[in-house]
C-alpha atoms as a PDB file:
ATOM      1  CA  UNK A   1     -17.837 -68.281 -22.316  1.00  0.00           C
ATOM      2  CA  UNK A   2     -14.842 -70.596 -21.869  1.00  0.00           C
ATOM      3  CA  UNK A   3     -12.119 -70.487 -24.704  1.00  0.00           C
ATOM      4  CA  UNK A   4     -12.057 -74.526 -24.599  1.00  0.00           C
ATOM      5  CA  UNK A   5     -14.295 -76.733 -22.999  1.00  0.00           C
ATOM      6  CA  UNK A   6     -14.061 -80.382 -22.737  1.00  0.00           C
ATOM      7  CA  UNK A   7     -16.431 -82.606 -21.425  1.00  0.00           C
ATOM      8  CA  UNK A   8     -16.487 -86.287 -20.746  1.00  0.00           C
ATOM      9  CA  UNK A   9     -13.337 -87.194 -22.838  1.00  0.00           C
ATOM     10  CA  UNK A  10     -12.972 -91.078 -23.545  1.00  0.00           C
ATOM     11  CA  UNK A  11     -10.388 -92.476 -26.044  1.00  0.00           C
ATOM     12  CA  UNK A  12      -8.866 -95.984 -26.345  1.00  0.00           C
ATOM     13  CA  UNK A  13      -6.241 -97.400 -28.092  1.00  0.00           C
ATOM     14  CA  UNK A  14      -5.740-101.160 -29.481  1.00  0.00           C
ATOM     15  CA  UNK A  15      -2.700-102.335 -28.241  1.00  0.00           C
ATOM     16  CA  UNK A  16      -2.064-105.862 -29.185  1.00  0.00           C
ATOM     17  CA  UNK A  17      -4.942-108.122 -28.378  1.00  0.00           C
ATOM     18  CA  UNK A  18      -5.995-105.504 -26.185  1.00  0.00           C
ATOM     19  CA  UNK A  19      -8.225-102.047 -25.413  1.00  0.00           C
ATOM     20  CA  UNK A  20      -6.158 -99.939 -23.856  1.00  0.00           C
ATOM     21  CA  UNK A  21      -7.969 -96.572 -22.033  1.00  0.00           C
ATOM     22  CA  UNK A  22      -5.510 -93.518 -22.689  1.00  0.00           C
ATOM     23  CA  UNK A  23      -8.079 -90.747 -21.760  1.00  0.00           C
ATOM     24  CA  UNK A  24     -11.220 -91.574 -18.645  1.00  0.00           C
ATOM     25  CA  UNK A  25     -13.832 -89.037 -18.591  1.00  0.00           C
ATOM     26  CA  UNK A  26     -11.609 -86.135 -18.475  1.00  0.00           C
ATOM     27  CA  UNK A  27     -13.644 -82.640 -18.298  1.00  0.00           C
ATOM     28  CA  UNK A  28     -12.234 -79.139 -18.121  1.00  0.00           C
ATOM     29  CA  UNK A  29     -11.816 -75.584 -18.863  1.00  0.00           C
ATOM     30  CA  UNK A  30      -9.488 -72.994 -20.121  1.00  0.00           C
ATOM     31  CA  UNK A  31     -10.220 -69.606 -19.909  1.00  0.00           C
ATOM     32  CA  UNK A  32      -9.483 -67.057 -22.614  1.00  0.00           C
ATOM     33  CA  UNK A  33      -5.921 -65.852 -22.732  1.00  0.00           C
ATOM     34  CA  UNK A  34      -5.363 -68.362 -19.879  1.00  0.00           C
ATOM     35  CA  UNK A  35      -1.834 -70.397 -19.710  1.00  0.00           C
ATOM     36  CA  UNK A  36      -2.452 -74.112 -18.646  1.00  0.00           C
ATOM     37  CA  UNK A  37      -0.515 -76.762 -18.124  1.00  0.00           C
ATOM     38  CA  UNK A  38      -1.040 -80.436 -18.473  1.00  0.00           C
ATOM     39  CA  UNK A  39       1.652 -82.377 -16.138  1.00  0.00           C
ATOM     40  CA  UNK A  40       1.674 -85.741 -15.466  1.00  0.00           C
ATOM     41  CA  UNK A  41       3.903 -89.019 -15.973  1.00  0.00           C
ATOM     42  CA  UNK A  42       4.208 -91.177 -19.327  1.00  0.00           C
ATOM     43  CA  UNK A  43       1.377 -92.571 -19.896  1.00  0.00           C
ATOM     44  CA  UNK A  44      -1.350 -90.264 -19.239  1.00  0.00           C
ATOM     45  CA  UNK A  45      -2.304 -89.454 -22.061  1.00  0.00           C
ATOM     46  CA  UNK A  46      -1.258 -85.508 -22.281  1.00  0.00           C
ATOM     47  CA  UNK A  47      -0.122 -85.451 -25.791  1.00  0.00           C
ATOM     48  CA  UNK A  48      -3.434 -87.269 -26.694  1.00  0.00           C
ATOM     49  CA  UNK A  49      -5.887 -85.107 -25.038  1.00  0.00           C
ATOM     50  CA  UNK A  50      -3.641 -82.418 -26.743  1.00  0.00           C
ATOM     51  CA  UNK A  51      -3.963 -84.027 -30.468  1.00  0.00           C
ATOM     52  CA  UNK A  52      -7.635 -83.912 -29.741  1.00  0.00           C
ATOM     53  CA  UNK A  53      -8.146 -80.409 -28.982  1.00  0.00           C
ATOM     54  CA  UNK A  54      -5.809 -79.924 -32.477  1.00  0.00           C
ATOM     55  CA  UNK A  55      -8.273 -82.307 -34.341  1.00  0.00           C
ATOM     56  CA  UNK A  56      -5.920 -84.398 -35.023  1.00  0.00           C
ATOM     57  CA  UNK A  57      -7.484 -87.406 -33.293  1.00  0.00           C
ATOM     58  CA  UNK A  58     -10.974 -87.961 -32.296  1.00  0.00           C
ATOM     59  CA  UNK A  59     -12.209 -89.227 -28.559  1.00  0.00           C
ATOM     60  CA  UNK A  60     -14.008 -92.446 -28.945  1.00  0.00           C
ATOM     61  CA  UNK A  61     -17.022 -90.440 -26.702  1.00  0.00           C
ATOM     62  CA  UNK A  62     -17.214 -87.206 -25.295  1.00  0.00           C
ATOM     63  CA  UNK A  63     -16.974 -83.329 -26.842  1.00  0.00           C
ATOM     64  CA  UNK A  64     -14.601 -80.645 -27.263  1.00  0.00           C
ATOM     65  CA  UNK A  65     -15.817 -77.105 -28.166  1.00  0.00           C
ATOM     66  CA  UNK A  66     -14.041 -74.064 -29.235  1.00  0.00           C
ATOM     67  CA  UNK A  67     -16.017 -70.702 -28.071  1.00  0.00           C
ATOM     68  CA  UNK A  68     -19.248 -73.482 -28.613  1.00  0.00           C
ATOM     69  CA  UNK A  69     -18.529 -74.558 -31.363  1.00  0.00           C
ATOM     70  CA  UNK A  70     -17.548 -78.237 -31.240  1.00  0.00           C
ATOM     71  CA  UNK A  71     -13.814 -79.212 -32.686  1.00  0.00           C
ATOM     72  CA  UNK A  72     -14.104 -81.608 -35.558  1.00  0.00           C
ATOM     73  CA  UNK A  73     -10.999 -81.399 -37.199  1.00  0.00           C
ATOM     74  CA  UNK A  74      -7.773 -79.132 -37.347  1.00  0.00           C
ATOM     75  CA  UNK A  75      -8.561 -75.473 -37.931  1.00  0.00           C
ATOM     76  CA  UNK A  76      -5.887 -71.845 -38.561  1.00  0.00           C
ATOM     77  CA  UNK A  77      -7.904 -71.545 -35.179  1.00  0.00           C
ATOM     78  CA  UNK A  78      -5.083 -73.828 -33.212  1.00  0.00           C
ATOM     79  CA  UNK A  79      -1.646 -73.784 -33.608  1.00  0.00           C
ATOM     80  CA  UNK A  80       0.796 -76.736 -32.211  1.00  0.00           C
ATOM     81  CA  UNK A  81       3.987 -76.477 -31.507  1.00  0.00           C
ATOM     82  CA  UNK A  82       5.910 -80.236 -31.037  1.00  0.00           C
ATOM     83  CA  UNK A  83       8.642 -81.653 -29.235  1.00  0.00           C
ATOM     84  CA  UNK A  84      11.312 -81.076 -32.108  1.00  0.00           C
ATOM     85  CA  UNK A  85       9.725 -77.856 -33.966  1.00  0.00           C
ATOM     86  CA  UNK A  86       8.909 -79.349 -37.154  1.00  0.00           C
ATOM     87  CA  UNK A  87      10.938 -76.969 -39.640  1.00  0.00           C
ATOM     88  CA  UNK A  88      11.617 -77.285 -42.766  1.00  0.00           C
ATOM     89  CA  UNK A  89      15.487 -77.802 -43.017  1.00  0.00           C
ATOM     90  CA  UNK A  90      15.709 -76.393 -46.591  1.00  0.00           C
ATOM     91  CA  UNK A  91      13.919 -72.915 -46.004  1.00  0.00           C
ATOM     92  CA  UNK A  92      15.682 -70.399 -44.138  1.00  0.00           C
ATOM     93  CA  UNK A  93      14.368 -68.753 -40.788  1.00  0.00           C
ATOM     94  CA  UNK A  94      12.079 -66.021 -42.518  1.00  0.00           C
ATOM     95  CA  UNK A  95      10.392 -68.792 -45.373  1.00  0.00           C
ATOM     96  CA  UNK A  96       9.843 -71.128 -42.305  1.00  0.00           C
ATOM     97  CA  UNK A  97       7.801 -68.657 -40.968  1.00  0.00           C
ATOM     98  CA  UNK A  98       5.968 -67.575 -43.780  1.00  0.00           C
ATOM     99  CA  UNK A  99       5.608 -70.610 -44.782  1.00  0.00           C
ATOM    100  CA  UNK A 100       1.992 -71.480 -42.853  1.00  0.00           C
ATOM    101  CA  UNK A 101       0.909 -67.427 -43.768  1.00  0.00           C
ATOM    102  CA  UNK A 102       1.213 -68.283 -47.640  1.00  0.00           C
ATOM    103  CA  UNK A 103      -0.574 -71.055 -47.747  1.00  0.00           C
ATOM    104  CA  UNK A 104      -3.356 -69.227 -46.044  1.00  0.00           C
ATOM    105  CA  UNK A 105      -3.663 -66.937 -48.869  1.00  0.00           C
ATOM    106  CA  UNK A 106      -1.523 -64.429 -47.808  1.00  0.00           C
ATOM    107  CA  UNK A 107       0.445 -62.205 -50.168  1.00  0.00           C
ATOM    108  CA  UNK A 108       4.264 -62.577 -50.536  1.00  0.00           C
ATOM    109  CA  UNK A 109       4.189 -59.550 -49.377  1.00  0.00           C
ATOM    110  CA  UNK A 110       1.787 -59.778 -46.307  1.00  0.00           C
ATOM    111  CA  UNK A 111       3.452 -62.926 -45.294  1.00  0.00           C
ATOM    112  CA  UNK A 112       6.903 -61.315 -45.292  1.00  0.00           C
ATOM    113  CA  UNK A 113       6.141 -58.362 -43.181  1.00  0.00           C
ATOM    114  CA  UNK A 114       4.094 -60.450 -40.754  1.00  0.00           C
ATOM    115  CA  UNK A 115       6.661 -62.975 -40.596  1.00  0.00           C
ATOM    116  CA  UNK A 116       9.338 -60.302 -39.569  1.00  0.00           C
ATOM    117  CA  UNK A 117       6.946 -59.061 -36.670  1.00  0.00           C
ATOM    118  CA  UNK A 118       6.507 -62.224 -35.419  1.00  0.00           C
ATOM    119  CA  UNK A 119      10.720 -62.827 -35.254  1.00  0.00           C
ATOM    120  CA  UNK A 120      10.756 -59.558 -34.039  1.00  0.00           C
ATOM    121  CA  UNK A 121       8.948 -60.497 -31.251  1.00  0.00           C
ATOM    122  CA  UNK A 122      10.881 -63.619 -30.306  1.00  0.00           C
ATOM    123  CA  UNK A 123      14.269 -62.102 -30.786  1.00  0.00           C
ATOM    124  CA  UNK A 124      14.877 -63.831 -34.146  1.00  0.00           C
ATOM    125  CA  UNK A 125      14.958 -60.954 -36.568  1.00  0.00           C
ATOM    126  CA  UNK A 126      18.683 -60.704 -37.031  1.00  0.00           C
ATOM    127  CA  UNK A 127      19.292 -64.438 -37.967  1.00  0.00           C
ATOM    128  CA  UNK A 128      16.106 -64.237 -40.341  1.00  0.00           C
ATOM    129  CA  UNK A 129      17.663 -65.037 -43.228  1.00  0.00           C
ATOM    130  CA  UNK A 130      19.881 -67.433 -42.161  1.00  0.00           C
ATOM    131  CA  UNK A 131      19.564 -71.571 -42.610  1.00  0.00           C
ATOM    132  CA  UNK A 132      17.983 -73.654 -40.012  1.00  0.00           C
ATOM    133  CA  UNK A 133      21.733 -75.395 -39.685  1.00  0.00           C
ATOM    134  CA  UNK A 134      23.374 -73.189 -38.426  1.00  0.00           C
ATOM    135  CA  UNK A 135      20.887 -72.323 -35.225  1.00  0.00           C
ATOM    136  CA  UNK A 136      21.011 -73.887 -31.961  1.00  0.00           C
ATOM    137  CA  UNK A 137      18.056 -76.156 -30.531  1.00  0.00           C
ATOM    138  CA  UNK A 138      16.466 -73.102 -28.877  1.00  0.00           C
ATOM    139  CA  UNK A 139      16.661 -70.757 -31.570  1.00  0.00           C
ATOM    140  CA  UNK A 140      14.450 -73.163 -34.009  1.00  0.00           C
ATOM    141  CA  UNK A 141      12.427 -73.693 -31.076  1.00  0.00           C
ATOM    142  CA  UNK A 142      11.941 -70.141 -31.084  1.00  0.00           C
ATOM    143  CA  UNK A 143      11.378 -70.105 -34.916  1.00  0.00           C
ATOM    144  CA  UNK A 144       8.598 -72.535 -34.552  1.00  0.00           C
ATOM    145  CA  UNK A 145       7.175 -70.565 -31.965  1.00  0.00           C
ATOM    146  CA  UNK A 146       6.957 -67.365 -34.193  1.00  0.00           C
ATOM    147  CA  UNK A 147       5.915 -69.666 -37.048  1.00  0.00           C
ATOM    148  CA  UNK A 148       3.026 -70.736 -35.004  1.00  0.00           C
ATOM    149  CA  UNK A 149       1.985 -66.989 -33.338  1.00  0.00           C
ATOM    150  CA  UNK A 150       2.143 -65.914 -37.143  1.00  0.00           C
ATOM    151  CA  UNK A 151      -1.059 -67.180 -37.895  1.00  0.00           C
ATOM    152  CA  UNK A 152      -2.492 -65.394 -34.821  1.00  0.00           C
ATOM    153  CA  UNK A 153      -4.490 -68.789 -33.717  1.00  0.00           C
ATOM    154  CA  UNK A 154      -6.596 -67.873 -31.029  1.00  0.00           C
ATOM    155  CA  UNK A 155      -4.963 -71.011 -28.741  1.00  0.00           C
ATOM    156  CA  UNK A 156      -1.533 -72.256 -29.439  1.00  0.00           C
ATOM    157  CA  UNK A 157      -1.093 -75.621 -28.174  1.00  0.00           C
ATOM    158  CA  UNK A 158       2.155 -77.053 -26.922  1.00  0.00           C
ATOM    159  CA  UNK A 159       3.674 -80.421 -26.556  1.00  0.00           C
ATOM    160  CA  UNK A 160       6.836 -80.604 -24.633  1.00  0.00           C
ATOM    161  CA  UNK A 161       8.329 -78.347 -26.879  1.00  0.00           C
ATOM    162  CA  UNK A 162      11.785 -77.939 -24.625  1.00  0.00           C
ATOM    163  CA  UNK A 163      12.163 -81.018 -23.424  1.00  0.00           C
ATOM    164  CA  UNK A 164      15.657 -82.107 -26.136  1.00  0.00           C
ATOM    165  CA  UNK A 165      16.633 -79.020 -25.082  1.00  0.00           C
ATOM    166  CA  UNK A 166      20.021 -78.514 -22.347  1.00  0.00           C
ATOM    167  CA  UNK A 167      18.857 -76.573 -19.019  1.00  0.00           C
ATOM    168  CA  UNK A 168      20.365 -73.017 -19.553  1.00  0.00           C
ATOM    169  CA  UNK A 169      18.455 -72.767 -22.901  1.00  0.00           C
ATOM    170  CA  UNK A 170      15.052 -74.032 -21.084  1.00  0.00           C
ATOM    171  CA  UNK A 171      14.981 -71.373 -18.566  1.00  0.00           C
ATOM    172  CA  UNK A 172      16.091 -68.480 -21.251  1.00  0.00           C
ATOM    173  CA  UNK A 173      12.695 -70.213 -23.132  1.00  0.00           C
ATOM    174  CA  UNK A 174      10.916 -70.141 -20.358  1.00  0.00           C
ATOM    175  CA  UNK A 175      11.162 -66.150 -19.501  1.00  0.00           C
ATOM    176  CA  UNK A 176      11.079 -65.817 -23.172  1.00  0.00           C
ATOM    177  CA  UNK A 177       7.778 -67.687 -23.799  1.00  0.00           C
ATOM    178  CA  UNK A 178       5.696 -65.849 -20.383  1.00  0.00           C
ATOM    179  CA  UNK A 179       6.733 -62.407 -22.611  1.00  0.00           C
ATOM    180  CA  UNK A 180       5.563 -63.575 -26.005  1.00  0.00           C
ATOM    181  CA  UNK A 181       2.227 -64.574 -24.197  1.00  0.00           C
ATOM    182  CA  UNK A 182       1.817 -61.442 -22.581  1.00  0.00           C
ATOM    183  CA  UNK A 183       2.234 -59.483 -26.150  1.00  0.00           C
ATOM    184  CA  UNK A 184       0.272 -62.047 -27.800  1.00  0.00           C
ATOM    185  CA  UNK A 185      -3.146 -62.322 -25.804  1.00  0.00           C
ATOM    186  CA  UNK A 186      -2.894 -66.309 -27.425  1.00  0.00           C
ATOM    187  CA  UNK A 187      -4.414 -68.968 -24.514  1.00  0.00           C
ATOM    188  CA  UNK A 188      -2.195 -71.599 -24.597  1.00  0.00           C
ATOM    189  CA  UNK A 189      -2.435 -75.416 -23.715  1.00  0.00           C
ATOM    190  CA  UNK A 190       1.314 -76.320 -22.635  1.00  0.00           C
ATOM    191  CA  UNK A 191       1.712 -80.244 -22.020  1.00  0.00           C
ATOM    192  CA  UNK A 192       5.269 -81.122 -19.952  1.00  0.00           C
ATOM    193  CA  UNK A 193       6.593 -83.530 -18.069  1.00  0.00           C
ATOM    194  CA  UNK A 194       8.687 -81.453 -16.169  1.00  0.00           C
ATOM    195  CA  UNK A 195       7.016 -79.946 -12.831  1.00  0.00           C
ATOM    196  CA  UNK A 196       9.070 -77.334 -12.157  1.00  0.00           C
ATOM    197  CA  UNK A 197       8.202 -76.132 -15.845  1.00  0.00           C
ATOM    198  CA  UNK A 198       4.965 -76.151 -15.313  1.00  0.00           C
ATOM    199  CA  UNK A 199       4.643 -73.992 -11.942  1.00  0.00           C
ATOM    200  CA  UNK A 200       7.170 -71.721 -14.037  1.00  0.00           C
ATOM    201  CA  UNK A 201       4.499 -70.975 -17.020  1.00  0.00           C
ATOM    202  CA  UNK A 202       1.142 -71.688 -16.306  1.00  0.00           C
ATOM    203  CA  UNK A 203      -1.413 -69.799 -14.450  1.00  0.00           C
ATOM    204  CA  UNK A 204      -3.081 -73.047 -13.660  1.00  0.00           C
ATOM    205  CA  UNK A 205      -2.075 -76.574 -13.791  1.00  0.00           C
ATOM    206  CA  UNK A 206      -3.724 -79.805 -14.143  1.00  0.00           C
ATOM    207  CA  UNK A 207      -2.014 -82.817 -13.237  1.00  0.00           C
ATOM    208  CA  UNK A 208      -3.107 -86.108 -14.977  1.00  0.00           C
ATOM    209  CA  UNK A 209      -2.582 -89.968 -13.650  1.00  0.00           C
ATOM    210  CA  UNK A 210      -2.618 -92.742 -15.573  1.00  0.00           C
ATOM    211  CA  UNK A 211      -3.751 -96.212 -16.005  1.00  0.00           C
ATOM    212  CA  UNK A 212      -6.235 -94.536 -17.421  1.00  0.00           C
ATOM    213  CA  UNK A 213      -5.214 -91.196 -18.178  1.00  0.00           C
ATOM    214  CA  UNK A 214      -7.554 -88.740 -15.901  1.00  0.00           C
ATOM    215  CA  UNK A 215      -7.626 -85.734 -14.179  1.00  0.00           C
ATOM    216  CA  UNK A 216      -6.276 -85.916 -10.525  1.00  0.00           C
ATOM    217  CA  UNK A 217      -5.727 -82.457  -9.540  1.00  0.00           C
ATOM    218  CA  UNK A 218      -6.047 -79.094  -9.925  1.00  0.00           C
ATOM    219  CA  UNK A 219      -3.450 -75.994  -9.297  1.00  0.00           C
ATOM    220  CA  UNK A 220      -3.872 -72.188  -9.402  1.00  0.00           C
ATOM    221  CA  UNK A 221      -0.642 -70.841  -9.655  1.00  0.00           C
ATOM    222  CA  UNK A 222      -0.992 -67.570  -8.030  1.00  0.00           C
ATOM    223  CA  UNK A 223       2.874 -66.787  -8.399  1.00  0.00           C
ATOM    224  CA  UNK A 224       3.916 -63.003  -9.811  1.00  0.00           C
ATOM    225  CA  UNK A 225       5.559 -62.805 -13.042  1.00  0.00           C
ATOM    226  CA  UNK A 226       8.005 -62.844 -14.750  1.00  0.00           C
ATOM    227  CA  UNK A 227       8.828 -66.150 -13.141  1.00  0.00           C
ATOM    228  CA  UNK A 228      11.997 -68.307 -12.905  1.00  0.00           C
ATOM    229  CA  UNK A 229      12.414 -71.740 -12.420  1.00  0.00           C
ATOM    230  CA  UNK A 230      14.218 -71.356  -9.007  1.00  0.00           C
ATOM    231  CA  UNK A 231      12.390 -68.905  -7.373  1.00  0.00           C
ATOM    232  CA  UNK A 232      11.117 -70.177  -3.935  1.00  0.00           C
ATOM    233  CA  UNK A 233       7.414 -69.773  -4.663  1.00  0.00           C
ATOM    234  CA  UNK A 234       8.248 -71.848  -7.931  1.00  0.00           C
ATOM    235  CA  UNK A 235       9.826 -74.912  -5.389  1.00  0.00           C
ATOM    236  CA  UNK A 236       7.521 -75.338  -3.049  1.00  0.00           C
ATOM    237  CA  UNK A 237       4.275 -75.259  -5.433  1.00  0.00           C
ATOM    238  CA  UNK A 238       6.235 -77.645  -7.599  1.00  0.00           C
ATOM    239  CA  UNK A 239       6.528 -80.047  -4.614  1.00  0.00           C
ATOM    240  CA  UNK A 240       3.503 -79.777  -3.643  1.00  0.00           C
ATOM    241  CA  UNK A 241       2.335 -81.368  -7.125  1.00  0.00           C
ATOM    242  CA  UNK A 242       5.248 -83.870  -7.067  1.00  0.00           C
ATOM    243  CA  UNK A 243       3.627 -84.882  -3.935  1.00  0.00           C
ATOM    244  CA  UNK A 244       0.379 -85.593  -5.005  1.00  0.00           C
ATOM    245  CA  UNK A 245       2.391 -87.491  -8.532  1.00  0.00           C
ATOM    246  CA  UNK A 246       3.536 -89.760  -6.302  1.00  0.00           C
ATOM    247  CA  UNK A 247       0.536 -89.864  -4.028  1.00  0.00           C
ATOM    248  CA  UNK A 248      -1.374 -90.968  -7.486  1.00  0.00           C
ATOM    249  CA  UNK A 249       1.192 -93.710  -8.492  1.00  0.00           C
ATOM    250  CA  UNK A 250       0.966 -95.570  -5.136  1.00  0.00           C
ATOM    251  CA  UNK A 251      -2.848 -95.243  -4.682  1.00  0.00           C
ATOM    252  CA  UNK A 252      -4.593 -98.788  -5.542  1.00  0.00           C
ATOM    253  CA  UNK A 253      -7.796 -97.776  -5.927  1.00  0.00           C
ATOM    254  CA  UNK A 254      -8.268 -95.438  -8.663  1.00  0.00           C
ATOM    255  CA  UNK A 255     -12.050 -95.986  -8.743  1.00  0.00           C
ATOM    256  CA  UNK A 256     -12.600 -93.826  -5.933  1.00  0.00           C
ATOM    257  CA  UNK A 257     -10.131 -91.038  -6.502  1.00  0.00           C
ATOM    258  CA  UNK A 258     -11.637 -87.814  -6.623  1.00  0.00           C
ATOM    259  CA  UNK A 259     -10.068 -84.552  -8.619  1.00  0.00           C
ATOM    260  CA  UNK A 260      -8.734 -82.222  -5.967  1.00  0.00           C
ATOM    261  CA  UNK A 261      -8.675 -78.361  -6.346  1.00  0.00           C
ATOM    262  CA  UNK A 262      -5.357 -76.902  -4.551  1.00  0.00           C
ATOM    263  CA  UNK A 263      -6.013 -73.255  -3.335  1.00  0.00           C
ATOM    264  CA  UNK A 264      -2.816 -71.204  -4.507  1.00  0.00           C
END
């Protein structure tokens, strides 16, 4: 059984005087422990669909299920990760993390020695006690990471979460991340903008148009790891999707594109 499976998606939005379709009949799956990636320009409704497998928002038709059972609302299941972290500036690294664990029920204890684990593992247990001030924009990144993998969810879902971040500290995330996954066994839903990014992480990608938001194509990414955002195998499956981006914004006649399967 798939992890997630999503079938028939449909959400609008009002905006003004008008209906606006973010999401059009989007179906897929992810497998457990999988990596995907949802790419695709602004617009497409990536952080939406996203929201929706949280439970955060609901699709006007359409299902989501979780191992078969269908998502209703936010569950200790999923964990999301956002664009800016979401920390709490006045708790230091280790309370941020055990933050989520205590209000679970967990012991001050048990949150404490799951908490260091977890900053163990993403190379944040020296600065543990330190405040959220004094860390650069990847280290909190990093802190919201282990804050999220401390509740052991069994899918983590991500939404752009480097993208404010400078380029050097993105591709020390990105080798970082592919070895916290590996450890973790989590399946993860990453959402990104940024193509090379997404050949970098994901064992398969789906790109999304827009106008309405839908799936357009589908890539394996058959690429050894650990990966790096400049290998060669990296650059030429990344333009290959960049290809069929653009291929997407100039086509007129969305009603009869069809979702295309790449072969990796």
């Amino acid at each position: 059984m798939p992890k997630l499976v999503v079938k028939g998606l449909d959400k609008q939005f009002r905006h003004l005087d008008k209906r606006v379709s973010a999401l059009s009949n989007i179906s897929l799956e992810v497998q457990d422990g999988e990596f995907l990636i949802l790419v695709g320009p602004s617009g497409c409704g990536k952080s939406t669909l996203l929201n929706i497998i949280a439970g955060l928002d609901k699709p006007d038709s359409g299902s989501v299920a979780m191992n078969g059972v269908p998502i209703k609302g936010p569950g200790p299941d999923r964990a999301l990760v956002f664009q800016d972290g979401a920390l709490f500036p006045w708790l230091d690294v280790q309370k941020n993390v055990e933050f989520g664990l205590r209000q679970n029920g967990y012991s001050r204890t048990q949150a404490a020695e799951k908490a260091t684990h977890y900053l163990n593992l993403v190379g944040l247990i020296k600065v543990a006690e330190s405040d959220l001030h004094t860390l650069s924009g990847g280290m909190r990144q990093r802190v919201a990471i282990a804050r999220a993998l401390a509740l052991e969810p069994e899918v983590l879902l991500m939404d752009e979460p480097f993208s404010a971040l400078d380029a050097i500290t993105r591709e020390d995330l990105y080798v970082e991340l592919q070895d916290v996954w590996k450890k973790s066994g989590s399946t993860i839903v990453f959402v990104t903008h940024n193509v090379r990014e997404a050949v970098t992480l994901g064992d398969r990608v789906i790109l999304l148009a827009a106008d309405p938001g839908r799936i357009q194509a589908e890539f394996p990414v058959n690429i050894r790891r650990p990966r790096h955002i400049d290998d060669v195998e990296v650059a030429r499956t990344a333009q290959q999707i960049s290809h069929a981006m653009k291929v997407g914004r100039s086509s007129k006649d969305n009603s009869t594109e069809q979702v295309v399967t790449f072969s990796g």
